[in-house]
Protein backbone atom coordinates (compact mmCIF):
# COMPACT_ATOMS: atom_id res chain seq x y z
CA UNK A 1 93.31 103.18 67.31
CA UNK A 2 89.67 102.67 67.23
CA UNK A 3 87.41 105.52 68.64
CA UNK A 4 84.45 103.80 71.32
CA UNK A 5 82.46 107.09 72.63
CA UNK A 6 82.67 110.83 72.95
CA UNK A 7 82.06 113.66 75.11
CA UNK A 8 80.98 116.78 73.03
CA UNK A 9 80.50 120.16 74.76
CA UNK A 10 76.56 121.71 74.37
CA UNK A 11 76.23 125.00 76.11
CA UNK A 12 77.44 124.37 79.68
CA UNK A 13 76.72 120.89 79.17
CA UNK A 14 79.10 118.18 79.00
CA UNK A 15 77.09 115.03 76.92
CA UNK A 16 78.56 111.29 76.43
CA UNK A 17 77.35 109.28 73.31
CA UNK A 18 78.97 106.00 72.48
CA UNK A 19 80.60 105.77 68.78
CA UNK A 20 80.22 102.30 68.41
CA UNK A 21 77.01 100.65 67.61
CA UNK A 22 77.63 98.14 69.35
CA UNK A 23 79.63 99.47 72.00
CA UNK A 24 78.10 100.21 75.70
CA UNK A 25 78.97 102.52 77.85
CA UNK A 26 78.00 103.08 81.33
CA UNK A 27 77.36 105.80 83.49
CA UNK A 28 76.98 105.15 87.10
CA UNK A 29 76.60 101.69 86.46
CA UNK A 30 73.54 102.19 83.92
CA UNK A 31 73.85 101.86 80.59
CA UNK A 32 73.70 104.79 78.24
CA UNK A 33 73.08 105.72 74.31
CA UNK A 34 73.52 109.48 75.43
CA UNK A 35 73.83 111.30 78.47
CA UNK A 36 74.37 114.55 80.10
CA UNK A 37 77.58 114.43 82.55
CA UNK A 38 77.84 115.62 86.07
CA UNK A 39 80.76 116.13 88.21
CA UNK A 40 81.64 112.51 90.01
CA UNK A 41 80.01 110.63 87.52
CA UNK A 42 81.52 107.26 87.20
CA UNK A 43 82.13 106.23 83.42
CA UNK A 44 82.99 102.42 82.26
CA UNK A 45 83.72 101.53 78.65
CA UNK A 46 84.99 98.32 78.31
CA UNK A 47 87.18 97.30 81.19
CA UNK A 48 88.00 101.02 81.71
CA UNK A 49 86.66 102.93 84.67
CA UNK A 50 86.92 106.90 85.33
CA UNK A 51 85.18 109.86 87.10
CA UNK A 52 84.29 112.62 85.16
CA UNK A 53 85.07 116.36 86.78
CA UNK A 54 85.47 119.46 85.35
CA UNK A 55 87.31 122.49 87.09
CA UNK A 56 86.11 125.73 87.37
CA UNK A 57 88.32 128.53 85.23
């Protein structure tokens, strides 16, 4: 199954990069080559939409 972006951990950061050169991804309905997430973000690749969260531990 083919791989279209990633969301790598930097510090306390959470960052969003598509894998695909070709490939767009959006973040709040902008499009993005890389990104730092926030909590409620909205994230579309392809005809897929989610929010990004992250729960404190």
């Amino acid at each position: 199954m083919p791989s279209h972006t990633a969301i790598h951990i930097r510090g306390k950061s959470f960052v969003i990069e598509p894998l695909d050169r070709n490939g767009i991804v959006y973040v709040n309905c902008q499009p993005v080559s890389q990104r730092n997430l926030q909590n409620g973000d909205f994230i579309n690749i392809g005809s897929t939409q989610f929010t990004f969260g992250t729960k404190d531990v």
